[in-house]
PDB file of N, CA and C in Angstrom:
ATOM      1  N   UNK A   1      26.821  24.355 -18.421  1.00  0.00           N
ATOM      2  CA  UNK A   1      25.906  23.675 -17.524  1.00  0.00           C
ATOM      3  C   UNK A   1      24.759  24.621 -17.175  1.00  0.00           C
ATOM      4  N   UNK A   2      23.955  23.993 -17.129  1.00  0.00           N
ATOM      5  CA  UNK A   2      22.560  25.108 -17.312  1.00  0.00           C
ATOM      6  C   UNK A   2      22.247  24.845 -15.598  1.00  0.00           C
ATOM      7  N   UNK A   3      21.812  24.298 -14.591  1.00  0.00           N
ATOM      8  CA  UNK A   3      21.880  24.359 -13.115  1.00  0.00           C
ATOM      9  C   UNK A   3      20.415  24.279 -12.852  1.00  0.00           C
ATOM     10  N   UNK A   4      19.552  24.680 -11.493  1.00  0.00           N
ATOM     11  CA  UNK A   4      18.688  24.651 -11.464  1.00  0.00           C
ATOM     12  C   UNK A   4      17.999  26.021 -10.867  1.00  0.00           C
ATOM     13  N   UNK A   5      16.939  26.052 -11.860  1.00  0.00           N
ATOM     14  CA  UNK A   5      16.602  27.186 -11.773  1.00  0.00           C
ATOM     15  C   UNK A   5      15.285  27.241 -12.556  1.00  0.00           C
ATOM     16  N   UNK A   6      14.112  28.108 -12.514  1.00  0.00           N
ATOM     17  CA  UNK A   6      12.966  28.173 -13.221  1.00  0.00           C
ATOM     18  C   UNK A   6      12.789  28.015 -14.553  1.00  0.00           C
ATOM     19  N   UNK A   7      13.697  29.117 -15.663  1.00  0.00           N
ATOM     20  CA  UNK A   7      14.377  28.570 -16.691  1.00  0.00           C
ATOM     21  C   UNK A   7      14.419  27.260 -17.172  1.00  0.00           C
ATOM     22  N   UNK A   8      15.395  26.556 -16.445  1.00  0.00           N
ATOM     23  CA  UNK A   8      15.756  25.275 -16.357  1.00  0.00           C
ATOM     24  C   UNK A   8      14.232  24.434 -16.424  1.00  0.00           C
ATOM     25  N   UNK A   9      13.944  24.717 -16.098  1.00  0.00           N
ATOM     26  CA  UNK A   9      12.303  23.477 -15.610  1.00  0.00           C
ATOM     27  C   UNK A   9      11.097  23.590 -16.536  1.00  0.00           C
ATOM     28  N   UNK A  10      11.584  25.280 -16.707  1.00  0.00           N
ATOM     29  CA  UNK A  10      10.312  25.434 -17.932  1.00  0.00           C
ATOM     30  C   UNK A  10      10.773  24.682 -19.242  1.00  0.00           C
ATOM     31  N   UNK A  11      12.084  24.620 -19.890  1.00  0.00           N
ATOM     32  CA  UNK A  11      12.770  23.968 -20.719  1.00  0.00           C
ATOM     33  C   UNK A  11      12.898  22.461 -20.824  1.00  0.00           C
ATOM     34  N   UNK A  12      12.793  21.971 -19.357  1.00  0.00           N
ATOM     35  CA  UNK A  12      12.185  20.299 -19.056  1.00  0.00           C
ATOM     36  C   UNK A  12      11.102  20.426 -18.319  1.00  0.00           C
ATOM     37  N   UNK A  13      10.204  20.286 -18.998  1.00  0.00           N
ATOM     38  CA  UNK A  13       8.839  20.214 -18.291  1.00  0.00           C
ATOM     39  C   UNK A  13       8.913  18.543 -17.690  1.00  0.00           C
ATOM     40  N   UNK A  14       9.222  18.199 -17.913  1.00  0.00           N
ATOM     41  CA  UNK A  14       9.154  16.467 -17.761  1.00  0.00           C
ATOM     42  C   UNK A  14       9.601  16.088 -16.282  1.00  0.00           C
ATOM     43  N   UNK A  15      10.720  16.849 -16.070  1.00  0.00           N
ATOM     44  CA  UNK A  15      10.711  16.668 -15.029  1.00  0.00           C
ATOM     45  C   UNK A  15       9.992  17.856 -13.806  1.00  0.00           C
ATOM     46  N   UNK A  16       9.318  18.039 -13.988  1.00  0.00           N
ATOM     47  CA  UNK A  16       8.175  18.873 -13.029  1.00  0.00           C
ATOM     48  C   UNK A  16       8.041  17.915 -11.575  1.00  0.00           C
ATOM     49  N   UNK A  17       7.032  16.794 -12.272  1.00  0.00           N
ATOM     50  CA  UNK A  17       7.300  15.827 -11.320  1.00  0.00           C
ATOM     51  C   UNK A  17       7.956  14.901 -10.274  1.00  0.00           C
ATOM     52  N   UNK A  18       8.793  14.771 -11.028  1.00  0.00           N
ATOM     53  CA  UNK A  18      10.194  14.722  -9.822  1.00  0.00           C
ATOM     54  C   UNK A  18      10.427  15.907  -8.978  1.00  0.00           C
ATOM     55  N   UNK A  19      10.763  16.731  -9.490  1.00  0.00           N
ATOM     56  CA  UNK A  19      10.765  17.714  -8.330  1.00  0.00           C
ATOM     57  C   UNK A  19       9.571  17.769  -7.458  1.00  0.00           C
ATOM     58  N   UNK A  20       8.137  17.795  -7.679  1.00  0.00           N
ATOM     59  CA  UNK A  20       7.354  17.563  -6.945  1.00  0.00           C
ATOM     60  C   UNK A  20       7.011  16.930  -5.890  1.00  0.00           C
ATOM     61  N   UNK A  21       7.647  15.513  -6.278  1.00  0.00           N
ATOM     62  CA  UNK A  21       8.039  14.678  -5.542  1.00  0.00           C
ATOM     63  C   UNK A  21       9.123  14.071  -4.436  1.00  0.00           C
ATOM     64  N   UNK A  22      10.035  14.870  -5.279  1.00  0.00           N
ATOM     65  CA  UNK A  22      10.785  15.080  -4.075  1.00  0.00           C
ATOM     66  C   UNK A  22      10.867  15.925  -3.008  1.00  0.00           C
ATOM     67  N   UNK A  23      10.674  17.273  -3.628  1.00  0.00           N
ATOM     68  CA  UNK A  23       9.855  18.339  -2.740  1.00  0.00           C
ATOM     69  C   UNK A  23       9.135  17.887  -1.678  1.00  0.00           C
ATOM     70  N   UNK A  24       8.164  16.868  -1.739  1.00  0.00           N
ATOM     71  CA  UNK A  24       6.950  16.686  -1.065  1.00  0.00           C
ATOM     72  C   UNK A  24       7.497  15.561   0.307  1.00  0.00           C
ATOM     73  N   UNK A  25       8.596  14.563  -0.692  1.00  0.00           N
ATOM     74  CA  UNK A  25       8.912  13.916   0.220  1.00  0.00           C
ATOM     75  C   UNK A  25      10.207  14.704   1.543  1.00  0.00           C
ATOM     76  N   UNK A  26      10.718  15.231   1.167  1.00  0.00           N
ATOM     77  CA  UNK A  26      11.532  16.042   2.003  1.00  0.00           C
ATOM     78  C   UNK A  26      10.820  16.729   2.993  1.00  0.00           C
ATOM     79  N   UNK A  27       9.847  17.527   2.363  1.00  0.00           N
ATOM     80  CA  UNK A  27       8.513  18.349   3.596  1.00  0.00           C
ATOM     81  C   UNK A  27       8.003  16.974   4.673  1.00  0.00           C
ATOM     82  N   UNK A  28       7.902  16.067   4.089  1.00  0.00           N
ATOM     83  CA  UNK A  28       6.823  15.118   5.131  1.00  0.00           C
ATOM     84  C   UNK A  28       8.109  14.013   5.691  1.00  0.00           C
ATOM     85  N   UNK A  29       9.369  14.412   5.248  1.00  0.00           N
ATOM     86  CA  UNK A  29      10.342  13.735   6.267  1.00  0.00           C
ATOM     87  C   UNK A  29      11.008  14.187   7.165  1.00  0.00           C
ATOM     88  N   UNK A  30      11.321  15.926   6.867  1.00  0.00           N
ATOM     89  CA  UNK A  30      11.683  16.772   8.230  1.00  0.00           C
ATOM     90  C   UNK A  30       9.981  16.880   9.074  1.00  0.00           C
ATOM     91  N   UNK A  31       8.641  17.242   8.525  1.00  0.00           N
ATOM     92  CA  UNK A  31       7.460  17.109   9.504  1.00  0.00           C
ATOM     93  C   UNK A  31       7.786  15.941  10.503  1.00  0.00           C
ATOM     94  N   UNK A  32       8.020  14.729   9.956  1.00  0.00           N
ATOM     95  CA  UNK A  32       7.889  13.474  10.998  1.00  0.00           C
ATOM     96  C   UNK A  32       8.999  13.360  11.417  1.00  0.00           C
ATOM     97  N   UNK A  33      10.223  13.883  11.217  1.00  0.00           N
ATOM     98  CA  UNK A  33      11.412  14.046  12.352  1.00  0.00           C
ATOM     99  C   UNK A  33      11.100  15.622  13.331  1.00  0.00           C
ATOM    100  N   UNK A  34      10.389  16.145  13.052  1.00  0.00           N
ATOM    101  CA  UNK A  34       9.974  17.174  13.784  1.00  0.00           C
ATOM    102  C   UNK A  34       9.309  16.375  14.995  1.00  0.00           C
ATOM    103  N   UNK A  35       8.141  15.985  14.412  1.00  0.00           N
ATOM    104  CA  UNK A  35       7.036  15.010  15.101  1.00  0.00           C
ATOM    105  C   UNK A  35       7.786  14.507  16.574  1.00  0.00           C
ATOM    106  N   UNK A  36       8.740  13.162  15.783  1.00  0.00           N
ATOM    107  CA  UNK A  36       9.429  12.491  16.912  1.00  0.00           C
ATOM    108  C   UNK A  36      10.205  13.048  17.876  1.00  0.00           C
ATOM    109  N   UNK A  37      11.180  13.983  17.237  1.00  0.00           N
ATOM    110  CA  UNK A  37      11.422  15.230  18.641  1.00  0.00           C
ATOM    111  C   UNK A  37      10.606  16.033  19.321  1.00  0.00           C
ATOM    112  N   UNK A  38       9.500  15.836  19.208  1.00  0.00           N
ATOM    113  CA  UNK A  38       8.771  16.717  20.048  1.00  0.00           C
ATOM    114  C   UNK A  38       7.818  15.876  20.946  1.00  0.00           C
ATOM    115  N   UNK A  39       7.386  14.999  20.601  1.00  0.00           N
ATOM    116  CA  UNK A  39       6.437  14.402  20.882  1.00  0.00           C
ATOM    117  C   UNK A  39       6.560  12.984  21.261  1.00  0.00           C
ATOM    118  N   UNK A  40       7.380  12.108  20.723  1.00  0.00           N
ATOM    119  CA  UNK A  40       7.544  10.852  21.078  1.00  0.00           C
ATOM    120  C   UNK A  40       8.133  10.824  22.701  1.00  0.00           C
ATOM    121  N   UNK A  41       7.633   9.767  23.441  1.00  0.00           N
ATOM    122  CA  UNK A  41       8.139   9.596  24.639  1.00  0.00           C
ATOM    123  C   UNK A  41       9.676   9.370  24.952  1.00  0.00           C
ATOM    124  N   UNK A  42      10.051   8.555  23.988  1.00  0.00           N
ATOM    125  CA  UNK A  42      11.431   7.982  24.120  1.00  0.00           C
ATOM    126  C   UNK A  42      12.484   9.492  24.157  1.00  0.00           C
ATOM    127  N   UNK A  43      12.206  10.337  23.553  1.00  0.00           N
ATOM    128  CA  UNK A  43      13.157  11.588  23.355  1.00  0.00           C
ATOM    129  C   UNK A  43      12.561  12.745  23.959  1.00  0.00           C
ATOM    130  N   UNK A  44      13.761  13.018  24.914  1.00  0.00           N
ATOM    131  CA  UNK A  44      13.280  14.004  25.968  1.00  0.00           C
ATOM    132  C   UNK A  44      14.148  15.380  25.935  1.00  0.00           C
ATOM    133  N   UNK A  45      13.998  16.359  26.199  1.00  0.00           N
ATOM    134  CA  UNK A  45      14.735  17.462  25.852  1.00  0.00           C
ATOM    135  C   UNK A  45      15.899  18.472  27.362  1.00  0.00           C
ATOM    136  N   UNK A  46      14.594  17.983  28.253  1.00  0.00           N
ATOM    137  CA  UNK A  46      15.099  18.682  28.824  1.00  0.00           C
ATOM    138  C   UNK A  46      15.029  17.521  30.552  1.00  0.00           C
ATOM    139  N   UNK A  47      16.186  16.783  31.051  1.00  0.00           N
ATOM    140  CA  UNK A  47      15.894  15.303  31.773  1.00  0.00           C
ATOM    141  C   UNK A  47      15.904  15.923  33.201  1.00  0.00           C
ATOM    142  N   UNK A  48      15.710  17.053  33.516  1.00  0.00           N
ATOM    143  CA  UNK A  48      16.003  17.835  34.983  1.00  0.00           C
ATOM    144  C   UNK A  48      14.238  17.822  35.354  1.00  0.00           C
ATOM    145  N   UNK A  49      13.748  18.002  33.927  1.00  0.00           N
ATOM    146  CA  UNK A  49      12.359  18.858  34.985  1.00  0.00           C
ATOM    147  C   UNK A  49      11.476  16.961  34.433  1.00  0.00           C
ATOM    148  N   UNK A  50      11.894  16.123  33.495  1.00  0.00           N
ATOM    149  CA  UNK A  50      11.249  14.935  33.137  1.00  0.00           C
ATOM    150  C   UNK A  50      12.107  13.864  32.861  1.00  0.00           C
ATOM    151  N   UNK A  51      12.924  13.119  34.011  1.00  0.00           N
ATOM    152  CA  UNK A  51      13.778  12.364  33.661  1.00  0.00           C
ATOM    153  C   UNK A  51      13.512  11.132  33.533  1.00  0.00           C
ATOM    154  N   UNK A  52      11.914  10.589  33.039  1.00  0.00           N
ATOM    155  CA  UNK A  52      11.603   9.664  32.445  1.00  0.00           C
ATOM    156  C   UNK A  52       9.934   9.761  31.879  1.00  0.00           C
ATOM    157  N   UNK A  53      10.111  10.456  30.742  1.00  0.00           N
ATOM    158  CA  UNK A  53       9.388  10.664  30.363  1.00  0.00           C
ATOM    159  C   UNK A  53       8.127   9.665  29.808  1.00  0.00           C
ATOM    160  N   UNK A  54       8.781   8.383  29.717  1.00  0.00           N
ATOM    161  CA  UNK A  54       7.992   7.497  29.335  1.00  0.00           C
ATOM    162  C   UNK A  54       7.165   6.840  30.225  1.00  0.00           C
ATOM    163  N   UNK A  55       7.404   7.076  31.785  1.00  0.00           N
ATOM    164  CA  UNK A  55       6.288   6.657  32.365  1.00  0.00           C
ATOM    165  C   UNK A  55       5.042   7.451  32.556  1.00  0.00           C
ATOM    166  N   UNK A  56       4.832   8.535  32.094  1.00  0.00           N
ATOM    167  CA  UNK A  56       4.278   9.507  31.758  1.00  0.00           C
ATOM    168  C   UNK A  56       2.625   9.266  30.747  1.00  0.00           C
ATOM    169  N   UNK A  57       3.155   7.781  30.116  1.00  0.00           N
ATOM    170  CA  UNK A  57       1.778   7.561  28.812  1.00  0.00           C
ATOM    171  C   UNK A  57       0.876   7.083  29.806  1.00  0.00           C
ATOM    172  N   UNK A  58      -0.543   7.279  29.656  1.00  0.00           N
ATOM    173  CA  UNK A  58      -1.501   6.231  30.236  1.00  0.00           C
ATOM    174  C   UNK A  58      -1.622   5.098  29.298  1.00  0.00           C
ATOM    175  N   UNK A  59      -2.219   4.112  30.107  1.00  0.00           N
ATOM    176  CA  UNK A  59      -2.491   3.107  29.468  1.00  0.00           C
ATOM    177  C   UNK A  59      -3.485   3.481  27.926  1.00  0.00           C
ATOM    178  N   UNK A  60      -4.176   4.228  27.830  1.00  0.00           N
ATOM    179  CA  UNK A  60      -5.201   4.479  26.706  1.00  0.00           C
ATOM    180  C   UNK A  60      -4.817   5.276  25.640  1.00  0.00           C
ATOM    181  N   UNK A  61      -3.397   6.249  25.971  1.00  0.00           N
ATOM    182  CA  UNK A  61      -3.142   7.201  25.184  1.00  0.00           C
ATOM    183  C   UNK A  61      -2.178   6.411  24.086  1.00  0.00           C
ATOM    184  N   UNK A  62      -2.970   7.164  22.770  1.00  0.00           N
ATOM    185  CA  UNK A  62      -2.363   6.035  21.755  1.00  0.00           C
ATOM    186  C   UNK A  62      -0.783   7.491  21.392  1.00  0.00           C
ATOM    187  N   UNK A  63       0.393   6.528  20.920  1.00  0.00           N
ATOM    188  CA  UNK A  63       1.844   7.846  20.649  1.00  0.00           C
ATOM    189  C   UNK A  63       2.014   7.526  19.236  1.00  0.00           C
ATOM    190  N   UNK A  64       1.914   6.191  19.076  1.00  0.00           N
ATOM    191  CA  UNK A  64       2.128   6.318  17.065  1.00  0.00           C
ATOM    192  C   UNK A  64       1.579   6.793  16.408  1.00  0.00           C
ATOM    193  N   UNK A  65       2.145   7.121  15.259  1.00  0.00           N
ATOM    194  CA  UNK A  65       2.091   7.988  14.554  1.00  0.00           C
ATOM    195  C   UNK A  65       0.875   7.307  13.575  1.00  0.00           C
ATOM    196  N   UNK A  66       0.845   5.993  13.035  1.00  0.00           N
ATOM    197  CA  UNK A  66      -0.351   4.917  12.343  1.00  0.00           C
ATOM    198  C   UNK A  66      -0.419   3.535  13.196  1.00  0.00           C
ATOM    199  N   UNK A  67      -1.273   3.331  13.946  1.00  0.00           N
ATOM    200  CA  UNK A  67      -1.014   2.462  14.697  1.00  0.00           C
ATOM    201  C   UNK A  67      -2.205   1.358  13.908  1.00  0.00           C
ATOM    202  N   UNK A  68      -1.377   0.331  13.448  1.00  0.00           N
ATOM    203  CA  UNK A  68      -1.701  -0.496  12.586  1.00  0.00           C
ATOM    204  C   UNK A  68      -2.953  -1.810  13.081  1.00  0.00           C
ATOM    205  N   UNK A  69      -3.945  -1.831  12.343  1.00  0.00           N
ATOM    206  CA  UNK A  69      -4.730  -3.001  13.457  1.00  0.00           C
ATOM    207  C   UNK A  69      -5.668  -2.617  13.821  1.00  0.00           C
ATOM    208  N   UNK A  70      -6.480  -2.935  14.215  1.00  0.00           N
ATOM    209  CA  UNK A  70      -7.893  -2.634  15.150  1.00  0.00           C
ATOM    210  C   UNK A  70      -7.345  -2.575  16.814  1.00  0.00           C
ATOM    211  N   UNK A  71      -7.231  -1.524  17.489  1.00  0.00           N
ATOM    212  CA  UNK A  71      -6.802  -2.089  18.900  1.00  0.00           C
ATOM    213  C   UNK A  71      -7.036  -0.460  18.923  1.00  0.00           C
ATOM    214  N   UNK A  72      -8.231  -0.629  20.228  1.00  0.00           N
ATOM    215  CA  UNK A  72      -9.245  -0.025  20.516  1.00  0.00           C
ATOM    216  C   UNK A  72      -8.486   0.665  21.930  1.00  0.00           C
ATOM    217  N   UNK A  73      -7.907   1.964  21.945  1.00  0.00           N
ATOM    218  CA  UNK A  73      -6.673   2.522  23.039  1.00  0.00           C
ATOM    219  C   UNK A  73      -7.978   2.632  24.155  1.00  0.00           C
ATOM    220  N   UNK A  74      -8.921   3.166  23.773  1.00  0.00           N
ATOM    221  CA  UNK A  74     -10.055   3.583  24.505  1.00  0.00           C
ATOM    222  C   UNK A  74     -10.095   2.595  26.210  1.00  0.00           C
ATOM    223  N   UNK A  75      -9.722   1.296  25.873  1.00  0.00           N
ATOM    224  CA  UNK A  75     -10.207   0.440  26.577  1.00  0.00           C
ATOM    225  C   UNK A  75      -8.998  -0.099  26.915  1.00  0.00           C
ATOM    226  N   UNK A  76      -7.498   0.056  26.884  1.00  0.00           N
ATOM    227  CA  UNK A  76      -6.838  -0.974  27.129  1.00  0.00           C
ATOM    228  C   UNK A  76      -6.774  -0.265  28.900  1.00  0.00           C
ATOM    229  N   UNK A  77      -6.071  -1.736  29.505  1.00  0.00           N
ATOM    230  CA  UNK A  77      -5.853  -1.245  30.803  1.00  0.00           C
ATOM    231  C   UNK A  77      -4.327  -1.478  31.097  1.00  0.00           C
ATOM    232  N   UNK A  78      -4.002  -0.894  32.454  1.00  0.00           N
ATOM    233  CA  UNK A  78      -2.487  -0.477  32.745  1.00  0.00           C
ATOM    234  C   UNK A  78      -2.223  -2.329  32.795  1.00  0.00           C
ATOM    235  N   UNK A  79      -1.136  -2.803  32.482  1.00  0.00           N
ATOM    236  CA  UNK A  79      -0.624  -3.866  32.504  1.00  0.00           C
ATOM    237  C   UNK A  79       1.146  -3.667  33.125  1.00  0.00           C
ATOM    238  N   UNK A  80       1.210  -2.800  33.731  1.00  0.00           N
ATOM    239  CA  UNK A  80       2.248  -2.671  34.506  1.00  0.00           C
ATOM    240  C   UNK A  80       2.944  -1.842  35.618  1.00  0.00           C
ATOM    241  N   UNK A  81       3.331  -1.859  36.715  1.00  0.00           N
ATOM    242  CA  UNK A  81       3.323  -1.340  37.469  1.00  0.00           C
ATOM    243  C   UNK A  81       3.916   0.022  38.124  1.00  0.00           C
ATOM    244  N   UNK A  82       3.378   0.806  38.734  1.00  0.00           N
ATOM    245  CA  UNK A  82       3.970   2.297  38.752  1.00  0.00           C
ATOM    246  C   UNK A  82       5.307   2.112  39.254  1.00  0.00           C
ATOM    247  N   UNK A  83       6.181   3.172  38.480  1.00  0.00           N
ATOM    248  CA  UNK A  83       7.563   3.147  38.407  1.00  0.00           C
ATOM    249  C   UNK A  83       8.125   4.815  39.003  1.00  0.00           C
ATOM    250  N   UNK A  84       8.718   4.958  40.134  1.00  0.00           N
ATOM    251  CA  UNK A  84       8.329   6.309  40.972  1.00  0.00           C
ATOM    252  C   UNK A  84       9.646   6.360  41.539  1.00  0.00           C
ATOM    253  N   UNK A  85      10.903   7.341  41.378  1.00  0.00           N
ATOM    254  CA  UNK A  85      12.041   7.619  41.800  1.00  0.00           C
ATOM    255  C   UNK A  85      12.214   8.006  43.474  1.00  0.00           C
TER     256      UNK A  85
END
């Protein structure tokens, strides 16, 4: 069994691409699970010093990641009411 290794790849050039590709997709699927732990509202790390982090967005601040559509964050207004422990 020959395994993987540089060797190996120079001997199948063919598959270059696949590895490329998978490579690439692995990098940009731990980035955007990085992303969502850090940054998304729903997931919070630490609930002592922010134990609801989600009331936290303004109305204008856009959190997705591609937010699909024409919808202009600039301008939306609060449509719901302050929520205060």
């Amino acid at each position: 069994m020959q395994g993987f290794s540089l060797r190996t790849l120079k001997g199948h050039y063919s598959l270059v691409p696949l590895f490329a590709c998978v490579g690439g997709g692995a990098l940009f699927a731990a980035y955007y699970l990085l992303r969502l732990a850090t940054t998304n509202p729903d997931a919070t790390w630490n609930r002592s010093s922010n134990p609801y982090p989600w009331t936290k967005i303004k109305p204008n601040q856009q959190i997705k990641f591609y937010a699909a559509g024409k919808i202009d964050y600039a301008n939306l207004k609060k449509r719901h009411p302050d929520y205060e422990d």
